[in-house]
N, C-alpha and C. Protein backbone atom coordinates (compact mmCIF):
# COMPACT_ATOMS: atom_id res chain seq x y z
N UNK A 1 13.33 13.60 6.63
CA UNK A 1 12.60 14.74 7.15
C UNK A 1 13.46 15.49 8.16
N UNK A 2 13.44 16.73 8.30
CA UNK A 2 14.06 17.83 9.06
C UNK A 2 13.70 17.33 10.66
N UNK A 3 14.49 17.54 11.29
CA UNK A 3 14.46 17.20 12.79
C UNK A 3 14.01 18.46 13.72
N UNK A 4 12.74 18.76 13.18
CA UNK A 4 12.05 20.11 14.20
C UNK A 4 10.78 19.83 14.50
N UNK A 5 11.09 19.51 15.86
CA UNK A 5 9.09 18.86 16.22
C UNK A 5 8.14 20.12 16.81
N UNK A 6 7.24 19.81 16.10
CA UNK A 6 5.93 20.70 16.14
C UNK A 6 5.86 21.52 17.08
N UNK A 7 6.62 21.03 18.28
CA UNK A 7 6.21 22.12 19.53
C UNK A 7 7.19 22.74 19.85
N UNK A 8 8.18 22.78 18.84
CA UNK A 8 9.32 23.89 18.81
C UNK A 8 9.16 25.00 17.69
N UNK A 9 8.17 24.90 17.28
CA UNK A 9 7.40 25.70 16.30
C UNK A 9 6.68 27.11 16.98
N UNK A 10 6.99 27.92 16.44
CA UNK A 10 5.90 29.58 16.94
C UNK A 10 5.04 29.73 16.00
N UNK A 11 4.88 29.19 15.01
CA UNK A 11 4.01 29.37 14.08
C UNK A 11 3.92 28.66 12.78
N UNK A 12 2.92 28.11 12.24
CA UNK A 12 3.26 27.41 10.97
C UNK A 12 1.79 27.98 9.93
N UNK A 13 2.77 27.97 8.24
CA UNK A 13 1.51 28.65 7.77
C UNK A 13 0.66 27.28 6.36
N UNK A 14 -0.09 27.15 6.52
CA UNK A 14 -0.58 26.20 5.65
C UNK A 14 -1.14 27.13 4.29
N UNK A 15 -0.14 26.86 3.27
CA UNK A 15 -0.43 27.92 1.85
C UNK A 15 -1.03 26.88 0.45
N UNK A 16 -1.60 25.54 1.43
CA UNK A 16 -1.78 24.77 0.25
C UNK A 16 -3.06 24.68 -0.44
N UNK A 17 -2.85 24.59 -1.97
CA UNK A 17 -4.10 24.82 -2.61
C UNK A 17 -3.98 26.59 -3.17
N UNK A 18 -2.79 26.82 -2.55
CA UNK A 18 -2.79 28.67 -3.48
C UNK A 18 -1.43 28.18 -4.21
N UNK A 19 -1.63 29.45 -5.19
CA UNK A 19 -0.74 29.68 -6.14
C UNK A 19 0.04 30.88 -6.17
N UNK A 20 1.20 30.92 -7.04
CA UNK A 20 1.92 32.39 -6.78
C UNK A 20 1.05 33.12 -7.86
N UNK A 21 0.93 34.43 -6.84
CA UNK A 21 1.87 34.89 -5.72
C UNK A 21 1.44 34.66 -4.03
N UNK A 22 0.44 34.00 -4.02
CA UNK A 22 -0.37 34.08 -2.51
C UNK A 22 0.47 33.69 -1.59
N UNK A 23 1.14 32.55 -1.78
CA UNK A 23 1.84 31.39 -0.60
C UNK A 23 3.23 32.66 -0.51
N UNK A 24 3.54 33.52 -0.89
CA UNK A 24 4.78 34.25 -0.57
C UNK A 24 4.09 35.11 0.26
N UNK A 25 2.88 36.10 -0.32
CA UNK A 25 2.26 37.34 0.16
C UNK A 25 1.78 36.98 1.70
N UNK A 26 1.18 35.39 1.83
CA UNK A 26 0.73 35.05 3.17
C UNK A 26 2.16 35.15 3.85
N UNK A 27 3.28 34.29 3.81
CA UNK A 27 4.30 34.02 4.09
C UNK A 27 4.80 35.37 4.95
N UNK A 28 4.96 36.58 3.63
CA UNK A 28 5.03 37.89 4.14
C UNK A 28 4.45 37.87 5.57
N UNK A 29 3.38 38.07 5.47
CA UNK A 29 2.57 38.87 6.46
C UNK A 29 2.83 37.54 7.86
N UNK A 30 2.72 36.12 7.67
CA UNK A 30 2.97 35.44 8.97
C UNK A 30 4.23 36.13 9.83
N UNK A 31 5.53 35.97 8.84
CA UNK A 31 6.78 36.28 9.42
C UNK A 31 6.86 37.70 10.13
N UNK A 32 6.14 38.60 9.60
CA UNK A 32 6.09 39.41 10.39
C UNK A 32 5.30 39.74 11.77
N UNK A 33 4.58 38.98 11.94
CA UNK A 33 3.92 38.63 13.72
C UNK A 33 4.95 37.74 14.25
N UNK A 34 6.15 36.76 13.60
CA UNK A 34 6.51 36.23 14.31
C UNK A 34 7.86 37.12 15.59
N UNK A 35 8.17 36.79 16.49
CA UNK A 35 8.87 37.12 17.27
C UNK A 35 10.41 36.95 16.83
N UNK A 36 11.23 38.18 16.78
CA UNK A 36 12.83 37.90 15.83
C UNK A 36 13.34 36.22 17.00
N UNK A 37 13.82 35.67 15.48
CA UNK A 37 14.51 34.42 15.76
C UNK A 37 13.33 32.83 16.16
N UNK A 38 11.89 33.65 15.66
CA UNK A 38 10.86 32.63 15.54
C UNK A 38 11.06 31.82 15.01
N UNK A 39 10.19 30.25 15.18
CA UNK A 39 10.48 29.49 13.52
C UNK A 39 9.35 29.46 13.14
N UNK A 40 9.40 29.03 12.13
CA UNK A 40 7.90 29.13 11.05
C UNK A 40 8.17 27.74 10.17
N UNK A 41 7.24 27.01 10.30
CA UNK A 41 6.95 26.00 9.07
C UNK A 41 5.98 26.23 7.97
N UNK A 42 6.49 26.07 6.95
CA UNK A 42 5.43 26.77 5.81
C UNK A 42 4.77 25.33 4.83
N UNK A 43 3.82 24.99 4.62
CA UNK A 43 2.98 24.00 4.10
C UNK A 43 2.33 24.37 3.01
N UNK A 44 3.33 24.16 1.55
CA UNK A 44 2.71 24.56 0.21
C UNK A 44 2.37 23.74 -1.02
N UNK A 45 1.77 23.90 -2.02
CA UNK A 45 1.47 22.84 -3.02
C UNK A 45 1.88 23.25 -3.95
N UNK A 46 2.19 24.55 -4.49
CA UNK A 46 2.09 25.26 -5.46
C UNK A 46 4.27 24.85 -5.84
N UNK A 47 5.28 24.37 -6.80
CA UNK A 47 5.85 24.00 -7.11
C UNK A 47 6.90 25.56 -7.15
N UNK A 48 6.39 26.26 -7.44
CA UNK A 48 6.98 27.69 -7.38
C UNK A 48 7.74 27.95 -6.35
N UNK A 49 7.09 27.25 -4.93
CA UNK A 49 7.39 27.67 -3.97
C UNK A 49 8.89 27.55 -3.93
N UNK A 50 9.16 26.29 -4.13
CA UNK A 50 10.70 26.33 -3.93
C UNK A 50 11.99 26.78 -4.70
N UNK A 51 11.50 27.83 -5.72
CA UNK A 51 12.36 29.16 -6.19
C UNK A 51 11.73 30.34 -4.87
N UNK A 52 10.57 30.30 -4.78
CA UNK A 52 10.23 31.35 -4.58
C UNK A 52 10.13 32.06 -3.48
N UNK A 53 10.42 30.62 -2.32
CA UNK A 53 10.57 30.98 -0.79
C UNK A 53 12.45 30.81 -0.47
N UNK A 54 12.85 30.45 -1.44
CA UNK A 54 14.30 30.47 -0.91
C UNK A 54 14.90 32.10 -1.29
N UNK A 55 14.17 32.44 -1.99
CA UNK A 55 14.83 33.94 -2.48
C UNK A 55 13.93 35.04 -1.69
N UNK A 56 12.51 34.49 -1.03
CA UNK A 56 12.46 35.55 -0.15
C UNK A 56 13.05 35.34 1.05
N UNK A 57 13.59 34.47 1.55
CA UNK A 57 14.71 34.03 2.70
C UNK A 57 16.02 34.91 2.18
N UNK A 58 16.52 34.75 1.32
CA UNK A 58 17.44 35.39 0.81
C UNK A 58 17.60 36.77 1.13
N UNK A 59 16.68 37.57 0.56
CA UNK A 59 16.18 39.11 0.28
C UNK A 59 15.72 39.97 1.22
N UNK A 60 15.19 39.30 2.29
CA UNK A 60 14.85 39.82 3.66
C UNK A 60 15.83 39.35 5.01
N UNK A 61 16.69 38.21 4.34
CA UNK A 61 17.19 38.25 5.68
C UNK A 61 16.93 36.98 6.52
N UNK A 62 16.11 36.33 6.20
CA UNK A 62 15.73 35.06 7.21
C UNK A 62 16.23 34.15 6.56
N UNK A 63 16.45 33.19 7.54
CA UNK A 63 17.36 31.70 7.29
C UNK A 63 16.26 30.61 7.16
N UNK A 64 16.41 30.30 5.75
CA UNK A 64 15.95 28.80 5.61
C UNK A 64 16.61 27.75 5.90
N UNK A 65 16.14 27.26 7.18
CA UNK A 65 16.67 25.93 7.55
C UNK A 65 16.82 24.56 7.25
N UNK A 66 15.54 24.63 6.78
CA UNK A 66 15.81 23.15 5.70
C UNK A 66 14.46 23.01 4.74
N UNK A 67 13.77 22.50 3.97
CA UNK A 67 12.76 22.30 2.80
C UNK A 67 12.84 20.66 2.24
N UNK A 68 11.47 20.33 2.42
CA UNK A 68 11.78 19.07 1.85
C UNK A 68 10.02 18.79 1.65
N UNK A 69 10.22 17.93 0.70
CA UNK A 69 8.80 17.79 -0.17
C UNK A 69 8.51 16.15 0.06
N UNK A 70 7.34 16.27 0.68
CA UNK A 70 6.85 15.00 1.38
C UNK A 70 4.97 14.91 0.81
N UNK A 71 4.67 13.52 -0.05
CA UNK A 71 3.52 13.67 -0.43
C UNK A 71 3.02 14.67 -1.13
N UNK A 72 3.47 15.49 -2.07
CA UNK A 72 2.98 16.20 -2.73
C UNK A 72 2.98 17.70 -2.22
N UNK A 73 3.61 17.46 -1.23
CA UNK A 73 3.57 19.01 -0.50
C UNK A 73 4.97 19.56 -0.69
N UNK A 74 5.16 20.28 -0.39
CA UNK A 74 6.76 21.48 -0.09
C UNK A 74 6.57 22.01 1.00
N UNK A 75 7.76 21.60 2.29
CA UNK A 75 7.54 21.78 3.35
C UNK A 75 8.91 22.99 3.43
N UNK A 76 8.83 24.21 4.78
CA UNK A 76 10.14 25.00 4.57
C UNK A 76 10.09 25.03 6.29
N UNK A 77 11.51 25.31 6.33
CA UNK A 77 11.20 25.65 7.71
C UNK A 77 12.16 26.95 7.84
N UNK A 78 11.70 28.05 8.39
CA UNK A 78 12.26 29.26 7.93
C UNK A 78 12.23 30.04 9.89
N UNK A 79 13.50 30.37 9.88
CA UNK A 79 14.02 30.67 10.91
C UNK A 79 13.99 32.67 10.96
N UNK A 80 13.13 33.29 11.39
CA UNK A 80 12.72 34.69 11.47
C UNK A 80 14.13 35.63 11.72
N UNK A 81 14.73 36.79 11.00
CA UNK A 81 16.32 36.97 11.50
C UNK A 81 15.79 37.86 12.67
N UNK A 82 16.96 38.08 13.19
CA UNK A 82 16.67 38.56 14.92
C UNK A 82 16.85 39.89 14.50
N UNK A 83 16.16 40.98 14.98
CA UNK A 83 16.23 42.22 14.70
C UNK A 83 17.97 43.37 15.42
């Protein structure tokens, strides 16, 4: 597991139990309240996710820090780029 404890977190989004396209569209809209250079943990079920959040990291600009799938989940931890 990734070495980022909870209270170094600005925000985390729980997308589990949706399917694409939701867990990106929420994703969208969290990262953008977050503060440039926020982190965000993202909590998904949907298997997509991990094409589908590394290429919106990609495409906008924010750094995925690390992803790892624990219990059935897909965990991301996505670092907001600084404006």
């Amino acid at each position: 597991m990734p070495d980022f404890p909870d209270s170094s977190l600005d925000a985390t989004l729980d997308a589990s139990g949706l399917n694409c396209p939701e867990p990106v569209m929420m994703l969208h809209n969290k990262v953008r309240d977050l503060p440039a250079g926020g982190l965000l943990k993202v909590i998904a079920t949907d298997p997509s996710t991990r094409r589908d959040i590394p290429k919106f990291c990609n495409f906008l600009g924010h750094e995925l820090l690390d992803q790892a799938e624990e219990a059935g989940s897909y965990l991301y931890w996505i670092r907001k780029k600084a404006d």
